[in-house]
PDB file of N, CA and C in Angstrom:
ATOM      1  N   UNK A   1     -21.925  17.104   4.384  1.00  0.00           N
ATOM      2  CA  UNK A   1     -21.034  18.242   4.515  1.00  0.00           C
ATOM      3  C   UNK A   1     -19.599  17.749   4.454  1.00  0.00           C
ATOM      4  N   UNK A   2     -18.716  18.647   4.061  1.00  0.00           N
ATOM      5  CA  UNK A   2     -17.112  17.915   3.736  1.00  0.00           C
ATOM      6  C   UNK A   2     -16.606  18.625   5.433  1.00  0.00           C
ATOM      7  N   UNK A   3     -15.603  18.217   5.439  1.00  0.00           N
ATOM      8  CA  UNK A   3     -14.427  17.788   6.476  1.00  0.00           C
ATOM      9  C   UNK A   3     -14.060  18.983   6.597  1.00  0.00           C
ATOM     10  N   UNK A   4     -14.312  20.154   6.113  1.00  0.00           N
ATOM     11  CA  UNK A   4     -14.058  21.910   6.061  1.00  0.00           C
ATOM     12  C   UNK A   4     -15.250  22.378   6.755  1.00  0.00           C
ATOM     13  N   UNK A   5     -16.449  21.992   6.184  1.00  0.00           N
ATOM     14  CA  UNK A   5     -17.460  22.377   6.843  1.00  0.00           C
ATOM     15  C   UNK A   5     -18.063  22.305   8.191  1.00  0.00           C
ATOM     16  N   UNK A   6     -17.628  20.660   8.973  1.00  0.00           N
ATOM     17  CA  UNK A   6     -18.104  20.302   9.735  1.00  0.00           C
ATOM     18  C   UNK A   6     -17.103  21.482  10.473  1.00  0.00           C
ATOM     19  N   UNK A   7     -16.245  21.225  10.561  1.00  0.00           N
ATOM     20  CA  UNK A   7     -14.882  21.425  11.305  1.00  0.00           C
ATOM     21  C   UNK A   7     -15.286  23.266  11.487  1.00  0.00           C
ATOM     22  N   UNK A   8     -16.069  23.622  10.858  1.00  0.00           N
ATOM     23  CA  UNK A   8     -16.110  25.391  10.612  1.00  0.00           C
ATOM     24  C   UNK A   8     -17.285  25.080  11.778  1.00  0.00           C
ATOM     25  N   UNK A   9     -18.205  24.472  11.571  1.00  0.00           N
ATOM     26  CA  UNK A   9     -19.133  24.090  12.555  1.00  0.00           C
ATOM     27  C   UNK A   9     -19.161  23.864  14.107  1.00  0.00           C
ATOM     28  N   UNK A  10     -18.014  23.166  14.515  1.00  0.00           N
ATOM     29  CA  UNK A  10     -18.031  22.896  15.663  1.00  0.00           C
ATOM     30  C   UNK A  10     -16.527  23.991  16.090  1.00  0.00           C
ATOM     31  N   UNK A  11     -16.445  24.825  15.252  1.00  0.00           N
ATOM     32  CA  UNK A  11     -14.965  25.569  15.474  1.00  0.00           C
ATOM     33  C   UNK A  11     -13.924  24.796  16.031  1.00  0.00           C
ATOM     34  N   UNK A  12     -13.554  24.218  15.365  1.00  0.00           N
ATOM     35  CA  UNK A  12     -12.321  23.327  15.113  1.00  0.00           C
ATOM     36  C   UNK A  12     -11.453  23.405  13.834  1.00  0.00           C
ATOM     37  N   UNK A  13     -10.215  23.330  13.686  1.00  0.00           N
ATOM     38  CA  UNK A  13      -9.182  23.134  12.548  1.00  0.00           C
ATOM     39  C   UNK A  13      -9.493  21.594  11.975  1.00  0.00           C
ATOM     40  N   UNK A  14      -9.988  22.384  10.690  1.00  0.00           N
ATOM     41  CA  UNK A  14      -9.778  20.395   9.689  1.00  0.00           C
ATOM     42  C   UNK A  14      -9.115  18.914  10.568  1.00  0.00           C
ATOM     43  N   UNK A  15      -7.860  19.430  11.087  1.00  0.00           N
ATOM     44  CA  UNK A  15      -6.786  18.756  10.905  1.00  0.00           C
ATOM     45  C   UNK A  15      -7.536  17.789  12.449  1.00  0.00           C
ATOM     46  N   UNK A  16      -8.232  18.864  13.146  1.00  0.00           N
ATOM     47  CA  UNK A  16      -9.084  17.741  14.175  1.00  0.00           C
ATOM     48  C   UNK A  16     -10.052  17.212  13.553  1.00  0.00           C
ATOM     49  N   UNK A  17     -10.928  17.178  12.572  1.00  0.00           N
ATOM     50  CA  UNK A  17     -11.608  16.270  12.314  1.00  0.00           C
ATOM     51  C   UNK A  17     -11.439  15.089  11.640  1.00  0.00           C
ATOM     52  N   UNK A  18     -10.383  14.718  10.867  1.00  0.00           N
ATOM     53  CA  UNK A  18      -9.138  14.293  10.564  1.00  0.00           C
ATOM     54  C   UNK A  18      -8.823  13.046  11.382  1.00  0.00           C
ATOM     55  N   UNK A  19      -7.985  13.510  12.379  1.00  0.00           N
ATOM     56  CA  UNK A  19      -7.431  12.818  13.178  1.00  0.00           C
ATOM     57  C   UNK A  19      -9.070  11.998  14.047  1.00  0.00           C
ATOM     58  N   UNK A  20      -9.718  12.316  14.426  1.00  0.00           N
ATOM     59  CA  UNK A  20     -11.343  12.033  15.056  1.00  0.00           C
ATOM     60  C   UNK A  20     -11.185  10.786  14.042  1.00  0.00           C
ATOM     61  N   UNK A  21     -11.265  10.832  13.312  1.00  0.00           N
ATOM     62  CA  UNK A  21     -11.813   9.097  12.243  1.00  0.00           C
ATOM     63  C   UNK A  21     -10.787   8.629  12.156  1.00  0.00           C
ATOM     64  N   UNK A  22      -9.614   9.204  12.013  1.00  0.00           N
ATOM     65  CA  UNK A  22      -8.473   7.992  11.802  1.00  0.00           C
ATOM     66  C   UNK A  22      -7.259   7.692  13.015  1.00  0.00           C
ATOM     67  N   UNK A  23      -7.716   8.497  14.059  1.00  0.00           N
ATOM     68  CA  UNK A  23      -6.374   7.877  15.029  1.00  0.00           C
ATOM     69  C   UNK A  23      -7.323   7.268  16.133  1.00  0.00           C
ATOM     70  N   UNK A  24      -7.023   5.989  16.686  1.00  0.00           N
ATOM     71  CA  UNK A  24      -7.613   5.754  17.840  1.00  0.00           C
ATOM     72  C   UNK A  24      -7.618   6.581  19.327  1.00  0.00           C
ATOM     73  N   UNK A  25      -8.421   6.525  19.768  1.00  0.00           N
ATOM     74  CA  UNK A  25      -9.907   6.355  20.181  1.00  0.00           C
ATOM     75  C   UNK A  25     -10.708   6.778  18.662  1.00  0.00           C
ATOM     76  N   UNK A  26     -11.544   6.094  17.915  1.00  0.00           N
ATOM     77  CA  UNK A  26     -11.998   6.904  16.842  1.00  0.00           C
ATOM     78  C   UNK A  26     -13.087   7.485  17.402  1.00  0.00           C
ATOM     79  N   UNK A  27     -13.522   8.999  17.246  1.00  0.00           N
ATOM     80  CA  UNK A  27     -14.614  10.277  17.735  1.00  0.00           C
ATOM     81  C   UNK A  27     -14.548  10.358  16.560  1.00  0.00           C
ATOM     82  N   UNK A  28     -15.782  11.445  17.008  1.00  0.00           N
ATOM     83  CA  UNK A  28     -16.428  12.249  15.830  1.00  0.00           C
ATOM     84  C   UNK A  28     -17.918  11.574  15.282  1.00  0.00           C
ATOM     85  N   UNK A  29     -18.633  12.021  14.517  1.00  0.00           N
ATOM     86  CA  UNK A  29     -20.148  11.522  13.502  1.00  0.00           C
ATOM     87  C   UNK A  29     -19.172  10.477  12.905  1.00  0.00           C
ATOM     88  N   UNK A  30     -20.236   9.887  12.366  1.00  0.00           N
ATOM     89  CA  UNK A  30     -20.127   9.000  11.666  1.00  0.00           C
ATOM     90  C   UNK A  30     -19.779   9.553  10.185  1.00  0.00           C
ATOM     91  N   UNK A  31     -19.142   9.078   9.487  1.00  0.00           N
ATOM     92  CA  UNK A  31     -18.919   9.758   8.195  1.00  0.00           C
ATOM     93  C   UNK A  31     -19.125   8.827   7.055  1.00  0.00           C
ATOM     94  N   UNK A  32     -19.041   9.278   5.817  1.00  0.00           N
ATOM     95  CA  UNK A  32     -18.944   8.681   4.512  1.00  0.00           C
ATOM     96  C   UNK A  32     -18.176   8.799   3.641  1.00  0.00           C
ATOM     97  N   UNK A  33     -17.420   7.504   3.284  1.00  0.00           N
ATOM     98  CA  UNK A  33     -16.159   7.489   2.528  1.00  0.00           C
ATOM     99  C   UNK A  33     -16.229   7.416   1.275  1.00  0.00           C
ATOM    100  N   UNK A  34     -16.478   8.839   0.139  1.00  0.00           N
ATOM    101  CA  UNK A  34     -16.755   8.605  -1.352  1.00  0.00           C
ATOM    102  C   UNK A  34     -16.037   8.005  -2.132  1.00  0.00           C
ATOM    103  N   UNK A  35     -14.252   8.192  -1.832  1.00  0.00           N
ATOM    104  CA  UNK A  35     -12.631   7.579  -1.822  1.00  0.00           C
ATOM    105  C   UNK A  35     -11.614   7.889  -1.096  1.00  0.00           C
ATOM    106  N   UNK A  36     -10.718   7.550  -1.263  1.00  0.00           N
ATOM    107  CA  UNK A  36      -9.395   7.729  -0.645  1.00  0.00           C
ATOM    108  C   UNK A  36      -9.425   8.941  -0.731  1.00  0.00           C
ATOM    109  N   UNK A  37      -9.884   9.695  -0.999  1.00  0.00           N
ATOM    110  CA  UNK A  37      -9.700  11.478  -0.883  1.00  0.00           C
ATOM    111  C   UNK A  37     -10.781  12.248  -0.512  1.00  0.00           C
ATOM    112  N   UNK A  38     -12.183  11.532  -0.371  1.00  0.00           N
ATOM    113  CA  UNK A  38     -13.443  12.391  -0.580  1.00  0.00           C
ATOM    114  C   UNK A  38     -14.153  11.822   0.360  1.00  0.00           C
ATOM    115  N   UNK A  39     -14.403  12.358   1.985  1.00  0.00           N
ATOM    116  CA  UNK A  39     -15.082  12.043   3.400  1.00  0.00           C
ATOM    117  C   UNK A  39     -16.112  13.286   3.463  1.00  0.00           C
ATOM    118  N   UNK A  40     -17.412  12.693   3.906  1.00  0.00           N
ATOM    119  CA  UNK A  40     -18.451  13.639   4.020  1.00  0.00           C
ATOM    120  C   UNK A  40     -19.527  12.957   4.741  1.00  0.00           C
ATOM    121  N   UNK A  41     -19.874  13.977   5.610  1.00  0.00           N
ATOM    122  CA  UNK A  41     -21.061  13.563   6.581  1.00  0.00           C
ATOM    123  C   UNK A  41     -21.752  13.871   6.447  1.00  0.00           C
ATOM    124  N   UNK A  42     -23.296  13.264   6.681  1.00  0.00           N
ATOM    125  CA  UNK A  42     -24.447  13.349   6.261  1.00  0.00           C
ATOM    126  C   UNK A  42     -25.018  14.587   7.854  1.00  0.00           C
ATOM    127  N   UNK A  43     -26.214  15.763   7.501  1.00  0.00           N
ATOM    128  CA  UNK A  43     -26.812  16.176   8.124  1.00  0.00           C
ATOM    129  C   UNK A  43     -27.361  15.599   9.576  1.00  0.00           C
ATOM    130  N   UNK A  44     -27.760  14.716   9.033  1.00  0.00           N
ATOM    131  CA  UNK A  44     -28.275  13.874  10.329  1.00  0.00           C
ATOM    132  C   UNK A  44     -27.707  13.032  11.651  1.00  0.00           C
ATOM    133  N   UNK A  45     -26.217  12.355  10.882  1.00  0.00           N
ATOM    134  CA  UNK A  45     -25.295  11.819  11.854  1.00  0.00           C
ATOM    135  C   UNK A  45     -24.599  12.905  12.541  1.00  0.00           C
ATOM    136  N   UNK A  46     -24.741  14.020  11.904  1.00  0.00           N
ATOM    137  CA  UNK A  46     -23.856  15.344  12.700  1.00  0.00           C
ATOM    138  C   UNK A  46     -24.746  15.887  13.947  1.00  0.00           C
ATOM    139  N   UNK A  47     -26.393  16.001  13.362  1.00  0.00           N
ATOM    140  CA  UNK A  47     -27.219  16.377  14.468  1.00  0.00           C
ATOM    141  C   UNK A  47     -27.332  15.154  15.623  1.00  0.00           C
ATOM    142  N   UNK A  48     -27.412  13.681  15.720  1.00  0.00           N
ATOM    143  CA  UNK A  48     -27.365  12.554  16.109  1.00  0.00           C
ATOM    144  C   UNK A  48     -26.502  12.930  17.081  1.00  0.00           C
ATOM    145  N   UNK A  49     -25.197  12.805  16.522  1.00  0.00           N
ATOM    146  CA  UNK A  49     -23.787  12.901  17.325  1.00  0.00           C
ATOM    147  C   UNK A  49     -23.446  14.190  18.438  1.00  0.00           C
ATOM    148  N   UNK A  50     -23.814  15.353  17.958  1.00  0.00           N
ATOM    149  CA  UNK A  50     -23.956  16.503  18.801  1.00  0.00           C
ATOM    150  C   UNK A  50     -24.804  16.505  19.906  1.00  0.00           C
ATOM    151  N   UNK A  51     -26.459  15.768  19.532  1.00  0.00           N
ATOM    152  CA  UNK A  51     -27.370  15.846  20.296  1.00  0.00           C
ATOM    153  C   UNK A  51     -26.969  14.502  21.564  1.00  0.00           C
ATOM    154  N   UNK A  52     -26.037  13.984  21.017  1.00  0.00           N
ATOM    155  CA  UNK A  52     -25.943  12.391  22.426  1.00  0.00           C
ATOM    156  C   UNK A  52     -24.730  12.589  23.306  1.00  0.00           C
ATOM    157  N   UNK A  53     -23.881  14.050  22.790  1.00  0.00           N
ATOM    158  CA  UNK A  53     -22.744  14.913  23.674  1.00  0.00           C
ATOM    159  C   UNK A  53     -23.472  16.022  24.337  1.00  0.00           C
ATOM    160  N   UNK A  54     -24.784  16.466  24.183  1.00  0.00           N
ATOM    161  CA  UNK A  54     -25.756  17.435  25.272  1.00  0.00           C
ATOM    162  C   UNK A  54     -25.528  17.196  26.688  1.00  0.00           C
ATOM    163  N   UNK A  55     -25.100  17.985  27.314  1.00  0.00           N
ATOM    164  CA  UNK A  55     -25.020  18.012  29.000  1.00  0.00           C
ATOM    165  C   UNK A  55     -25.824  19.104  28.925  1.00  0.00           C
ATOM    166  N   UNK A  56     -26.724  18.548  30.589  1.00  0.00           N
ATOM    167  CA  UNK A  56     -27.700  19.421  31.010  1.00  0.00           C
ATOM    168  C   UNK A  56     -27.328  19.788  32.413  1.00  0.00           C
ATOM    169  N   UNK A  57     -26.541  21.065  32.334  1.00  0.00           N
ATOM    170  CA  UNK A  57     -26.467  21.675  33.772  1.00  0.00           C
ATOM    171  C   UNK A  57     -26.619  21.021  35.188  1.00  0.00           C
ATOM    172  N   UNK A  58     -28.511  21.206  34.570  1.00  0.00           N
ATOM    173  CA  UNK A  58     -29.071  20.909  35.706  1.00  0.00           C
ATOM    174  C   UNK A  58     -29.302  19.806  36.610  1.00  0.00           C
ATOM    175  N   UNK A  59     -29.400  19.048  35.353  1.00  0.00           N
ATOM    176  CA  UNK A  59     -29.525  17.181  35.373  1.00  0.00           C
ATOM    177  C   UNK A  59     -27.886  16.698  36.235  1.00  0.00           C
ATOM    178  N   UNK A  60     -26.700  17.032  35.923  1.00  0.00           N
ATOM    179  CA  UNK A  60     -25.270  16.815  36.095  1.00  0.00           C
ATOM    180  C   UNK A  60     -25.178  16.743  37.454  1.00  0.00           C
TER     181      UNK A  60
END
């Protein structure tokens, strides 16, 4: 998924997913760098990454 999509996903502005890979602390999935212009994350590192930020209420 591109850097529009994710970002529509977790309702966030581009410009945070963005900054997530390139300013330190680096956050965010893991991504894939096609070039200097073209970042896209795979399905799976997005479900990965979401599922290991799960808080459980109850468990807390």
């Amino acid at each position: 998924m591109s850097t529009e999509e994710l970002a529509e996903l977790l309702d966030v502005d581009p410009s945070t997913i963005r900054r997530w890979r390139t300013a330190p602390p680096f956050q965010g999935p893991p991504f894939i760098q096609i070039s200097d212009r073209v970042v896209k994350y795979a399905t799976a590192d997005v479900e990965r990454w979401l599922s290991a930020r799960r808080v459980c209420p109850l468990a807390a």
